[in-house]
PDB file of N, CA and C in Angstrom:
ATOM      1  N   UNK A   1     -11.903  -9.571  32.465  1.00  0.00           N
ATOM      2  CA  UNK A   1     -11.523 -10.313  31.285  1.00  0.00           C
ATOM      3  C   UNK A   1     -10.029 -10.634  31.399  1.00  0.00           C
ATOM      4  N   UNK A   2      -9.771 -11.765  30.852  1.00  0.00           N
ATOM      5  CA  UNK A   2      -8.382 -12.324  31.276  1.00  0.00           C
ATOM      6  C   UNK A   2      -7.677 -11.581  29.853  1.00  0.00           C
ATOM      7  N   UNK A   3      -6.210 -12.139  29.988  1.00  0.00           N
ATOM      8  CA  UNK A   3      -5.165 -11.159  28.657  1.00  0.00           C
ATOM      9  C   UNK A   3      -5.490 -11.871  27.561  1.00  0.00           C
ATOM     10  N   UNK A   4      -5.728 -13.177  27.718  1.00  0.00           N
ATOM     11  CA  UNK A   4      -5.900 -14.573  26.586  1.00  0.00           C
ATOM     12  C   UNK A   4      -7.362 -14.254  25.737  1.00  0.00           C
ATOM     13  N   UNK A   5      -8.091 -13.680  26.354  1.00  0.00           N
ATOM     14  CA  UNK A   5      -9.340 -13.200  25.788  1.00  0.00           C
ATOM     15  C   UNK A   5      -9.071 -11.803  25.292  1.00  0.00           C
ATOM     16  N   UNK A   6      -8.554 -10.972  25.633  1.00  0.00           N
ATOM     17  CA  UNK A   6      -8.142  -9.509  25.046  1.00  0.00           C
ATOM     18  C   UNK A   6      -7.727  -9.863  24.033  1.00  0.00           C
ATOM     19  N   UNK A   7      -6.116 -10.648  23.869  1.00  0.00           N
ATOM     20  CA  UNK A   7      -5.555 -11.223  22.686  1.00  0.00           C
ATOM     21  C   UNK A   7      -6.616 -11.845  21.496  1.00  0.00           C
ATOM     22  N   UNK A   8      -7.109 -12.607  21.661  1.00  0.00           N
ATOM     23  CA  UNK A   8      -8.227 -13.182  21.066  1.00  0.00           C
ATOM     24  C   UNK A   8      -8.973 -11.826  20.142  1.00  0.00           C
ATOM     25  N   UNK A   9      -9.464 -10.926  20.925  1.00  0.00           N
ATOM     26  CA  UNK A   9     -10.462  -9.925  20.303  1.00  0.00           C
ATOM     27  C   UNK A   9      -9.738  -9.106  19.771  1.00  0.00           C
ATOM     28  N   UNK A  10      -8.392  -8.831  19.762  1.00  0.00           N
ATOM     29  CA  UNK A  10      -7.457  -7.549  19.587  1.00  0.00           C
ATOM     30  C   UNK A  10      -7.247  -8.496  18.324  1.00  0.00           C
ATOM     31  N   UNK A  11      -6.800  -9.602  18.043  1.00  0.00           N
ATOM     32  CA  UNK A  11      -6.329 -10.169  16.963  1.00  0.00           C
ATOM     33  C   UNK A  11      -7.255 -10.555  15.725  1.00  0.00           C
ATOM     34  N   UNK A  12      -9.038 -10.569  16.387  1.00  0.00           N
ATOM     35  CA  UNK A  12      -9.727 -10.375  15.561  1.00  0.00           C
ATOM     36  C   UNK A  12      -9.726  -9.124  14.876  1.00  0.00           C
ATOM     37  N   UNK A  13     -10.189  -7.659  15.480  1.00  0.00           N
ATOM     38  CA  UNK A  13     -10.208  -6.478  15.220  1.00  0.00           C
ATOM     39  C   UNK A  13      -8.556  -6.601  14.418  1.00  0.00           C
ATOM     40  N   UNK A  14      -7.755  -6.460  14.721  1.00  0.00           N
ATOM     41  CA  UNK A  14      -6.381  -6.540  13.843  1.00  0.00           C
ATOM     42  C   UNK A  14      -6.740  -7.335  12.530  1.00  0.00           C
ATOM     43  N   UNK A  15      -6.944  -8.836  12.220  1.00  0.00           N
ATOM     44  CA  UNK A  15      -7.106  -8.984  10.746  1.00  0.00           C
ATOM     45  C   UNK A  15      -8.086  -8.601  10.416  1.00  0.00           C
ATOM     46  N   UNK A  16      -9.443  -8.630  11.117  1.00  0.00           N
ATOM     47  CA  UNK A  16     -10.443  -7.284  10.282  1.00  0.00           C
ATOM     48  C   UNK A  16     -10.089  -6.199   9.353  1.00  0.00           C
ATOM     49  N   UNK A  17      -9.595  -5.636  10.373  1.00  0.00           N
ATOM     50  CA  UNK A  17      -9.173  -4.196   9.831  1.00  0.00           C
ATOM     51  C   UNK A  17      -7.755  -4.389   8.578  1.00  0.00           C
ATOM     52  N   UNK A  18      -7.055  -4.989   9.228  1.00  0.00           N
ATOM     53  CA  UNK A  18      -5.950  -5.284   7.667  1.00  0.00           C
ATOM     54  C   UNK A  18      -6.475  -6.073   6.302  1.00  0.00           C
ATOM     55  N   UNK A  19      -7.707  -6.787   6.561  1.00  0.00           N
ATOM     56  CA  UNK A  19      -8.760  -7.200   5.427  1.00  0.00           C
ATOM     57  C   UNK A  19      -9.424  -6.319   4.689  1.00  0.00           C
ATOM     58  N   UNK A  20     -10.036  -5.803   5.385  1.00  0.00           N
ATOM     59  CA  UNK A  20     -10.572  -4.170   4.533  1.00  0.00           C
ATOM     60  C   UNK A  20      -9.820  -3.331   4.148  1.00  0.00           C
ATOM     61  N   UNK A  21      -8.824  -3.218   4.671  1.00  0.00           N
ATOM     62  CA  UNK A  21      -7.801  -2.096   4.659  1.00  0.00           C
ATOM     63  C   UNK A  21      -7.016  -2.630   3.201  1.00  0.00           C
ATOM     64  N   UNK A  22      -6.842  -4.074   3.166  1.00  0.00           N
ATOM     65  CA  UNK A  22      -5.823  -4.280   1.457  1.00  0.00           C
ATOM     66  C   UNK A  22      -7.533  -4.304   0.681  1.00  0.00           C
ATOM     67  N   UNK A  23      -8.766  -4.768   1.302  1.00  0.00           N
ATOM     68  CA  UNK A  23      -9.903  -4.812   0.124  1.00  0.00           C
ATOM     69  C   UNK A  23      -9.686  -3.039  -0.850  1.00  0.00           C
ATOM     70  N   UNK A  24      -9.606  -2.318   0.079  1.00  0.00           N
ATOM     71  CA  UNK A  24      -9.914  -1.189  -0.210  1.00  0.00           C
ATOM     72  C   UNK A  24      -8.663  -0.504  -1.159  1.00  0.00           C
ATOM     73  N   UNK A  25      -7.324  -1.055  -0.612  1.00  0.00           N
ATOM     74  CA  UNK A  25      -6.384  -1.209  -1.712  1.00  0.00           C
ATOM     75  C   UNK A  25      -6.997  -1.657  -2.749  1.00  0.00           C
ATOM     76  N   UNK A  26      -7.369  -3.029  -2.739  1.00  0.00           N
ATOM     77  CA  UNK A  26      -7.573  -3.578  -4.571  1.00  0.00           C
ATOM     78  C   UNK A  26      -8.265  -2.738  -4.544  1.00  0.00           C
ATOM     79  N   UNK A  27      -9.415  -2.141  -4.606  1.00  0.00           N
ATOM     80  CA  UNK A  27     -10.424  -1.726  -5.542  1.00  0.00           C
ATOM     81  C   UNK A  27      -9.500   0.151  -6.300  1.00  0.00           C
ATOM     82  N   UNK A  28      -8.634   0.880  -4.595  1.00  0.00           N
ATOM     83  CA  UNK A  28      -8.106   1.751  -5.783  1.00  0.00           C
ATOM     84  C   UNK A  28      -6.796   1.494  -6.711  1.00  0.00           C
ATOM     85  N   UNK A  29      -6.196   0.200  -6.625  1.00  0.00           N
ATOM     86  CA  UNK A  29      -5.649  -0.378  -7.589  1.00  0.00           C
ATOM     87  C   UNK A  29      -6.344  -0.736  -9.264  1.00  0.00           C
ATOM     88  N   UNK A  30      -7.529  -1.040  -8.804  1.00  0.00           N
ATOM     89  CA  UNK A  30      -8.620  -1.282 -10.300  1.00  0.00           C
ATOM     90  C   UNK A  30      -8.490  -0.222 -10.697  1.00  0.00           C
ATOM     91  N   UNK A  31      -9.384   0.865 -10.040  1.00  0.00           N
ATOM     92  CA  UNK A  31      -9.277   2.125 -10.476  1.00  0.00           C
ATOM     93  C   UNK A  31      -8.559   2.663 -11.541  1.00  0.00           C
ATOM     94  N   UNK A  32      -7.216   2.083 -10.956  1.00  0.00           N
ATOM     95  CA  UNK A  32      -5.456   2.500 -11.611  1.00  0.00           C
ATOM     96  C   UNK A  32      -5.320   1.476 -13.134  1.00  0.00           C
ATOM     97  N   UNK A  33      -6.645   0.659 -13.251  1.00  0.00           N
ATOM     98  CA  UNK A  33      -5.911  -0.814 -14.244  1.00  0.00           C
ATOM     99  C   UNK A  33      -4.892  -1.449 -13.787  1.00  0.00           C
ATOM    100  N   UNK A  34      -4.516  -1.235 -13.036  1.00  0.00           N
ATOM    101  CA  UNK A  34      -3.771  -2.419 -12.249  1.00  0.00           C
ATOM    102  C   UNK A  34      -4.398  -3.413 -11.286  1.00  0.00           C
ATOM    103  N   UNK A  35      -4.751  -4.302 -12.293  1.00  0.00           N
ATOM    104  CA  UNK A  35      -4.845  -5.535 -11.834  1.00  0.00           C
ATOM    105  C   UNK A  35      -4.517  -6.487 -11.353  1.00  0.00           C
ATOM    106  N   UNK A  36      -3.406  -6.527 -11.457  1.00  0.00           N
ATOM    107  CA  UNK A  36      -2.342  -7.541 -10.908  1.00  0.00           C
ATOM    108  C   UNK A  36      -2.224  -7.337  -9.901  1.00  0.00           C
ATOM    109  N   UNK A  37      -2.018  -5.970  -9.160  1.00  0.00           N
ATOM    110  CA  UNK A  37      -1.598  -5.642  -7.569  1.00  0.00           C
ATOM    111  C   UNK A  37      -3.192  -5.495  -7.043  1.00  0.00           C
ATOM    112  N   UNK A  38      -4.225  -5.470  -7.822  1.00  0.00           N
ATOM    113  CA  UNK A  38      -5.726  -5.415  -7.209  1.00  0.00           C
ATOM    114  C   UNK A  38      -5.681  -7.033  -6.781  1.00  0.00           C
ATOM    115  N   UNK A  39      -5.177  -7.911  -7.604  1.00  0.00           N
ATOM    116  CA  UNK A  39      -5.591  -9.336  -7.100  1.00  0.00           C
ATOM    117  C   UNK A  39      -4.823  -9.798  -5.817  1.00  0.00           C
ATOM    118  N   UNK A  40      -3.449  -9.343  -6.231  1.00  0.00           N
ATOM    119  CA  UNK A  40      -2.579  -9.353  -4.820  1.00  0.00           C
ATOM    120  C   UNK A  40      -2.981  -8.790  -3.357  1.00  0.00           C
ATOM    121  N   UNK A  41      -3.698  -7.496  -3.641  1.00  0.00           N
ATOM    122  CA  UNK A  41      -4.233  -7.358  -2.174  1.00  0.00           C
ATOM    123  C   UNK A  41      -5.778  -8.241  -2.076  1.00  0.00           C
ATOM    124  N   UNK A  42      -6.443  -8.190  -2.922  1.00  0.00           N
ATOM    125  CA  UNK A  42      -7.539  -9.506  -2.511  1.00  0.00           C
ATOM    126  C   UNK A  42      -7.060 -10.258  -2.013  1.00  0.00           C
ATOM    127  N   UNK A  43      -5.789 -11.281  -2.261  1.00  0.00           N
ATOM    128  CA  UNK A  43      -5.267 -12.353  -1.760  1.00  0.00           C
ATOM    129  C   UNK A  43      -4.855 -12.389  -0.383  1.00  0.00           C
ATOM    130  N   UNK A  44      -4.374 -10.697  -0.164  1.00  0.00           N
ATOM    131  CA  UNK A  44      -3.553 -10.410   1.059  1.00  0.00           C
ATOM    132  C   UNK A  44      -5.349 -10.471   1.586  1.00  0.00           C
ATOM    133  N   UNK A  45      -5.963  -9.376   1.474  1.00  0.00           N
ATOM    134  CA  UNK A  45      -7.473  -9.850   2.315  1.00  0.00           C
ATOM    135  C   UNK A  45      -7.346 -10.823   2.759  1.00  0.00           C
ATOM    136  N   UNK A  46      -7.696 -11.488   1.862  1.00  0.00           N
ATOM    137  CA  UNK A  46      -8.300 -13.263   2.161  1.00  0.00           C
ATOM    138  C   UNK A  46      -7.117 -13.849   3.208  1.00  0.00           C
ATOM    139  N   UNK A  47      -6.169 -13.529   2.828  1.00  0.00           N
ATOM    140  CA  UNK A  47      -5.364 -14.145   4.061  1.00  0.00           C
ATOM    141  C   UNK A  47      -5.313 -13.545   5.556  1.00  0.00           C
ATOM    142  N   UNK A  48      -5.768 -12.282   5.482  1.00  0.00           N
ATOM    143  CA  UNK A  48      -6.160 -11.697   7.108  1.00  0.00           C
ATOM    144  C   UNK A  48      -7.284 -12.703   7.750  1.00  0.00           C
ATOM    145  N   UNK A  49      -8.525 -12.899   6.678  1.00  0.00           N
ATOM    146  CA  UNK A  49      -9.183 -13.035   7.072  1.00  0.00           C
ATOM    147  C   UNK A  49      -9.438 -14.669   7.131  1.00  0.00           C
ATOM    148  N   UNK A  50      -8.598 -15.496   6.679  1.00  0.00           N
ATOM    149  CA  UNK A  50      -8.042 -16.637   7.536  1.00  0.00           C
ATOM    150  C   UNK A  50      -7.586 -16.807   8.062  1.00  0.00           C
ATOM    151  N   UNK A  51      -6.935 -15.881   8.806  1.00  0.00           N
ATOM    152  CA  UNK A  51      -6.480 -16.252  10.288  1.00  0.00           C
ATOM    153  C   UNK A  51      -7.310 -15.629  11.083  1.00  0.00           C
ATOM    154  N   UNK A  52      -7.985 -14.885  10.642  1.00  0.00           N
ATOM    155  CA  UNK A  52      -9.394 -14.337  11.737  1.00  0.00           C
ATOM    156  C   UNK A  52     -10.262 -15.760  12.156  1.00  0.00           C
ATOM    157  N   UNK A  53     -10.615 -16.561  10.458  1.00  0.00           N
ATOM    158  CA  UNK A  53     -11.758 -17.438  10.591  1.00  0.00           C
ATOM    159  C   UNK A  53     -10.744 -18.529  11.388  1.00  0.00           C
ATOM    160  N   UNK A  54      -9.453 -18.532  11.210  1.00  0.00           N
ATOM    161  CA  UNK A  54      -8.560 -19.522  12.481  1.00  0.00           C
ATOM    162  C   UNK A  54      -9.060 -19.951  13.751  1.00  0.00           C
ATOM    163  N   UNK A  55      -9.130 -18.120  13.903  1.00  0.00           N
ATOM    164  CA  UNK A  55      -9.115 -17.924  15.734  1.00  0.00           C
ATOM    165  C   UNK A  55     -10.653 -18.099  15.961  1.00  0.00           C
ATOM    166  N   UNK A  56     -11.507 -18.057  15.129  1.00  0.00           N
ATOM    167  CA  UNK A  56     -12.906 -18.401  15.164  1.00  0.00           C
ATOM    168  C   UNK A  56     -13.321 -19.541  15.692  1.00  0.00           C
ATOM    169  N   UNK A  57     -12.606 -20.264  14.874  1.00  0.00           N
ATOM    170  CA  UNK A  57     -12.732 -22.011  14.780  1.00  0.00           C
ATOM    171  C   UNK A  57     -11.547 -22.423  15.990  1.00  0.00           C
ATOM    172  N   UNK A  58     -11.040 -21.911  17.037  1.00  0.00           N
ATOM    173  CA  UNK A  58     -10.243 -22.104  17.729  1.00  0.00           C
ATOM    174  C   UNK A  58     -11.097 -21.823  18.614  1.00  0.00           C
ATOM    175  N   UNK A  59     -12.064 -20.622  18.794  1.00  0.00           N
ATOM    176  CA  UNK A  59     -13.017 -20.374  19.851  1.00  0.00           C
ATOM    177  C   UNK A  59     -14.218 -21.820  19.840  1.00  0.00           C
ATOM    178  N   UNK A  60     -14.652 -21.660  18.494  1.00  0.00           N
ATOM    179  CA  UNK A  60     -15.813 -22.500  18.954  1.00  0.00           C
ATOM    180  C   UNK A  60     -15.545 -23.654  19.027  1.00  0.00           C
ATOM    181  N   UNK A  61     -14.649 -24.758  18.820  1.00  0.00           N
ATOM    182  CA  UNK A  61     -13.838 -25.472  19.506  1.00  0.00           C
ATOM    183  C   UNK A  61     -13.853 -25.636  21.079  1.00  0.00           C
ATOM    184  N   UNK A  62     -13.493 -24.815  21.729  1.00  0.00           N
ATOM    185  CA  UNK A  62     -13.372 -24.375  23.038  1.00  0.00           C
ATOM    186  C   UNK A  62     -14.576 -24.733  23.641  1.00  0.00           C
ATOM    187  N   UNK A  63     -15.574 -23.857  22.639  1.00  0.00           N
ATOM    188  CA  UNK A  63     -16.737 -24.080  22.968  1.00  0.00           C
ATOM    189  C   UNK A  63     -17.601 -25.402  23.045  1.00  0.00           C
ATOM    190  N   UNK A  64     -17.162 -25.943  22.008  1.00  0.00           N
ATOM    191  CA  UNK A  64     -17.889 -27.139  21.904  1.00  0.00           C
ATOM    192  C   UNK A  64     -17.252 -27.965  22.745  1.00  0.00           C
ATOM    193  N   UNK A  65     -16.318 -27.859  23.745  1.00  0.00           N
ATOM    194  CA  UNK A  65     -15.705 -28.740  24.414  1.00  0.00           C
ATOM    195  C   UNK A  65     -15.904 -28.239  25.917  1.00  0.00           C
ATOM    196  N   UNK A  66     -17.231 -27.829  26.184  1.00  0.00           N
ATOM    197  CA  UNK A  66     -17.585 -27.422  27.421  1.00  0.00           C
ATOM    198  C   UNK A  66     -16.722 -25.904  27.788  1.00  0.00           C
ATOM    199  N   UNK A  67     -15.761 -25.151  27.018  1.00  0.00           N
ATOM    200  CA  UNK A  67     -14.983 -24.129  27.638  1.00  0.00           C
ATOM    201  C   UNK A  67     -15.504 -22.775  27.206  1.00  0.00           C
ATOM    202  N   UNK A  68     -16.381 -22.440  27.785  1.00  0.00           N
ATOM    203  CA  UNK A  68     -17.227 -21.047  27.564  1.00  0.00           C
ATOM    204  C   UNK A  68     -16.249 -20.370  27.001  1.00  0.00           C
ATOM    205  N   UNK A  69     -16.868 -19.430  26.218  1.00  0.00           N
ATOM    206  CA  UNK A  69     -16.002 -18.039  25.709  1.00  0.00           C
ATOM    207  C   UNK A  69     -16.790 -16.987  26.683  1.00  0.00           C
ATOM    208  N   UNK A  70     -15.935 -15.851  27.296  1.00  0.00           N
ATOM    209  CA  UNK A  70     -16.521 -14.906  27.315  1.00  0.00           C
ATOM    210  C   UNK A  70     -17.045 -14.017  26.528  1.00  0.00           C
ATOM    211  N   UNK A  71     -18.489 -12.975  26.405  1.00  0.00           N
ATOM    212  CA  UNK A  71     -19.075 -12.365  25.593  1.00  0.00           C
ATOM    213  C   UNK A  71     -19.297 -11.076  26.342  1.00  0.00           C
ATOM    214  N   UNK A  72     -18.715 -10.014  25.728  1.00  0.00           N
ATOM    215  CA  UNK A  72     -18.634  -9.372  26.310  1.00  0.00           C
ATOM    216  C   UNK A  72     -18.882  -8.162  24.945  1.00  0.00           C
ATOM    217  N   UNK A  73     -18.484  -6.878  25.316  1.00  0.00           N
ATOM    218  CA  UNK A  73     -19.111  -5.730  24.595  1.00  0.00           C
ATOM    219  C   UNK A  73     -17.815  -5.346  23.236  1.00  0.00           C
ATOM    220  N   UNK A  74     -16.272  -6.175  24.209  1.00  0.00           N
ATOM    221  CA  UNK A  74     -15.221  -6.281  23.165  1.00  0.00           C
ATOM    222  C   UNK A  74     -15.905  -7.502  22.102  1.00  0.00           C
ATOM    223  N   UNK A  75     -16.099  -8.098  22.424  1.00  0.00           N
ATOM    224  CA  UNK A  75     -16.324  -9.488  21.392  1.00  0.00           C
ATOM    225  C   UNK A  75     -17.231  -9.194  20.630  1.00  0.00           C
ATOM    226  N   UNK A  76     -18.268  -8.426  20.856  1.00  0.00           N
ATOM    227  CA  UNK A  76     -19.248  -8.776  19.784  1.00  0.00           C
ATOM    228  C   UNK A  76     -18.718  -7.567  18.740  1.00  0.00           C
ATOM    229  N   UNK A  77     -17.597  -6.393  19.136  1.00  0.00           N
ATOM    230  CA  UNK A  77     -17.271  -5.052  18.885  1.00  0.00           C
ATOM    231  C   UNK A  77     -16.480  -5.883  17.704  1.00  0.00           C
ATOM    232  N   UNK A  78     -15.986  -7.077  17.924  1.00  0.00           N
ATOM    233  CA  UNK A  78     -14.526  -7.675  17.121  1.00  0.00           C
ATOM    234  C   UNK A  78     -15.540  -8.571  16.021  1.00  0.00           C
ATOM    235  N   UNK A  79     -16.097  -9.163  16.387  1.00  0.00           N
ATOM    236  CA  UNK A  79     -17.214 -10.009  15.699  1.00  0.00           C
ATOM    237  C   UNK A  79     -17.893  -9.081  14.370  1.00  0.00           C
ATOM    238  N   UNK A  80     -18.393  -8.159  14.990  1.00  0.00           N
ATOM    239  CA  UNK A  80     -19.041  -7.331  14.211  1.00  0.00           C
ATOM    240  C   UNK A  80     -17.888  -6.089  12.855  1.00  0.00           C
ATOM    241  N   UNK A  81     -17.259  -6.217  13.668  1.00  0.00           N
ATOM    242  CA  UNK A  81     -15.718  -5.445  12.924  1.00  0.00           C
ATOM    243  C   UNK A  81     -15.380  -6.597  11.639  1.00  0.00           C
ATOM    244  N   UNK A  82     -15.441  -8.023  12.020  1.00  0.00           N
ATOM    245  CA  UNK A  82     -14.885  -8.930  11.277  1.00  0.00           C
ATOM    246  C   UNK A  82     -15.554  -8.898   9.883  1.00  0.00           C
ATOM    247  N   UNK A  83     -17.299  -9.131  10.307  1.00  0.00           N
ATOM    248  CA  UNK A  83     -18.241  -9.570   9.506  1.00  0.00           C
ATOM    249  C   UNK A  83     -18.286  -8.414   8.509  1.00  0.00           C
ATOM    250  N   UNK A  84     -17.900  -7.302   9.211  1.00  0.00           N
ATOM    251  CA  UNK A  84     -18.086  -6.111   8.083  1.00  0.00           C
ATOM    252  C   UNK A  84     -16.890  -6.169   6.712  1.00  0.00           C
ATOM    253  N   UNK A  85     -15.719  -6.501   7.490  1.00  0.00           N
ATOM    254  CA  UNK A  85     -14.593  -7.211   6.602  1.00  0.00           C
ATOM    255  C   UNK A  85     -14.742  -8.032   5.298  1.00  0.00           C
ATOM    256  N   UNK A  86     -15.248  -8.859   5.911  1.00  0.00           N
ATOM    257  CA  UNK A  86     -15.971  -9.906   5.172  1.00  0.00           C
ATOM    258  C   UNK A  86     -16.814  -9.301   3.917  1.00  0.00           C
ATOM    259  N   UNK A  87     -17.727  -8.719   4.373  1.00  0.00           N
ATOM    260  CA  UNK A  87     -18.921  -7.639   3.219  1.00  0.00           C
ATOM    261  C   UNK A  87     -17.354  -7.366   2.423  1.00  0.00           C
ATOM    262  N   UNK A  88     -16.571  -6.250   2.631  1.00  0.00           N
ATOM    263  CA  UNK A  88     -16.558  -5.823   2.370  1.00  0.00           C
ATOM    264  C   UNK A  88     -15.535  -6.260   0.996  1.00  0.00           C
ATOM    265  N   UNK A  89     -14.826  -7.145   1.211  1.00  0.00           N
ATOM    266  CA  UNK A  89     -14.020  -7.858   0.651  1.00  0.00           C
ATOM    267  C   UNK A  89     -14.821  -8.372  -0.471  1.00  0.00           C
ATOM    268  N   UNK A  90     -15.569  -9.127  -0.099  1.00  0.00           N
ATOM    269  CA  UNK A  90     -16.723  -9.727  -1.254  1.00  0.00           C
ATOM    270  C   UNK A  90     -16.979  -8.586  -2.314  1.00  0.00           C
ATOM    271  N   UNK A  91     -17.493  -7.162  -1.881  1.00  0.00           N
ATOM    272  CA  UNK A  91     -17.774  -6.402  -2.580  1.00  0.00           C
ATOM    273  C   UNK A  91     -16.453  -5.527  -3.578  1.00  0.00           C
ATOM    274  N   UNK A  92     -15.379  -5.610  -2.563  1.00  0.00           N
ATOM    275  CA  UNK A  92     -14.360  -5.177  -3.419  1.00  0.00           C
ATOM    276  C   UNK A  92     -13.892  -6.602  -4.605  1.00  0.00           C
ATOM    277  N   UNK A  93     -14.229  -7.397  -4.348  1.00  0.00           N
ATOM    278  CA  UNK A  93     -13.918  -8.547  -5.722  1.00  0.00           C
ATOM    279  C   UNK A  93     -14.842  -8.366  -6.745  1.00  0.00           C
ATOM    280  N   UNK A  94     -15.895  -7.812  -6.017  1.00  0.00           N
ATOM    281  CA  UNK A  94     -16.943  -7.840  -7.234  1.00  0.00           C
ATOM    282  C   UNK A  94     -16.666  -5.974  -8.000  1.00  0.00           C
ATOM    283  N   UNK A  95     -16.237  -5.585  -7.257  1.00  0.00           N
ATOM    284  CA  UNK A  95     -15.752  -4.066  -8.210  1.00  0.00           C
ATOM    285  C   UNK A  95     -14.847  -4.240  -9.102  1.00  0.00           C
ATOM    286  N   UNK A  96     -13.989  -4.774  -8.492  1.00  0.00           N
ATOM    287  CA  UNK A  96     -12.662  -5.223  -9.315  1.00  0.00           C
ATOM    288  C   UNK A  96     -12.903  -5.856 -10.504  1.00  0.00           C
ATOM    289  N   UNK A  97     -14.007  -6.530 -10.425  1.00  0.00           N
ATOM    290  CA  UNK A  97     -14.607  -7.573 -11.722  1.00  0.00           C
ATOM    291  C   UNK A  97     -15.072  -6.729 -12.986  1.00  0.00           C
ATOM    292  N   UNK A  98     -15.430  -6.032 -12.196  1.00  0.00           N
ATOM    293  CA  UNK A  98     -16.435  -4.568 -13.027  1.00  0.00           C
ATOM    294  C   UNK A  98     -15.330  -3.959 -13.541  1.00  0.00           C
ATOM    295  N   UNK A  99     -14.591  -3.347 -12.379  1.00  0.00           N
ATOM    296  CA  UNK A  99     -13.212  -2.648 -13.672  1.00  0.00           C
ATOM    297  C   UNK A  99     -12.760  -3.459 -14.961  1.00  0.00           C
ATOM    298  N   UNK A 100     -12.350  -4.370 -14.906  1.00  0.00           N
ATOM    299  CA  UNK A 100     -11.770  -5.243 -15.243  1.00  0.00           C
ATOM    300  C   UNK A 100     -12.812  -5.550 -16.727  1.00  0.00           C
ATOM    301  N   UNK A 101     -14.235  -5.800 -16.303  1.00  0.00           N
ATOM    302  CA  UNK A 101     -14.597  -5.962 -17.415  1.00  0.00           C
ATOM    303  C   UNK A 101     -14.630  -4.492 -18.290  1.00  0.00           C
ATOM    304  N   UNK A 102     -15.211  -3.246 -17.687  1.00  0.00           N
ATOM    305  CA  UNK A 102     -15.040  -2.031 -18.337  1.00  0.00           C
ATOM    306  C   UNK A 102     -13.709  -1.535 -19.342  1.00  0.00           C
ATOM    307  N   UNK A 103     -13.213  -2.271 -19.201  1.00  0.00           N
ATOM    308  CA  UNK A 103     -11.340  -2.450 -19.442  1.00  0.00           C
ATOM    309  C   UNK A 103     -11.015  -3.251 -20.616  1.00  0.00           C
ATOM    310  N   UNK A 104     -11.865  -4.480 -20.309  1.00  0.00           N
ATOM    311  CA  UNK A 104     -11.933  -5.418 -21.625  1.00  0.00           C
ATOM    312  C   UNK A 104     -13.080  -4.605 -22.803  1.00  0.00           C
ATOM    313  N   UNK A 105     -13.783  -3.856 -22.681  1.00  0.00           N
ATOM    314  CA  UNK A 105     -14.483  -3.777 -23.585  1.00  0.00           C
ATOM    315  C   UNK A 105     -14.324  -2.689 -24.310  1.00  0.00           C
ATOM    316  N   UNK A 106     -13.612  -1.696 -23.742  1.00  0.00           N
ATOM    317  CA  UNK A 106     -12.889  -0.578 -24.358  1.00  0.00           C
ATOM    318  C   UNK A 106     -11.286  -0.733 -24.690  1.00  0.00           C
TER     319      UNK A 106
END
């Protein structure tokens, strides 16, 4: 595997993991009623994980232009790291919602 492809998968696994890592912030920010810094790390999420879906759309690009990606046991390791991100983020917005309403009603 060349360095340009390491980079590639290392930088997926990297905003993966800093996506979940602020999801999991907001939700023990809710926890706290702090909302404001729960939405701020959602935001920070969402922004890992556009530059993940960047380098995505930079691959299949490649791809669609005759330039194979390699697939290998890192890639699908980074792929699969991402998608879990993804879950997981979704689910921490939807907790946060829940605090938030538990909050309004008391």
């Amino acid at each position: 595997m060349n360095t340009d492809n390491m980079e590639v998968i290392m930088g997926l696994i990297m905003e993966g993991g800093n996506a979940k890592g602020f999801a999991v912030e907001a939700i023990r920010a809710a926890k706290q009623n702090d909302f404001s810094a729960a939405k701020n790390f959602l935001d920070k999420s969402n922004e890992s994980l556009s530059k993940a879906h960047n380098v995505q759309t930079n691959m299949l690009t490649k791809e669609a232009q005759g330039q194979p990606n390699e697939v290998n046991l890192y890639m699908v390791h980074a792929q699969d790291h991402l998608m879990t991100a993804i879950t997981f983020r979704d689910l921490a917005q939807e907790i946060v919602e829940l605090y938030e309403k538990i909050v309004e009603k008391n």
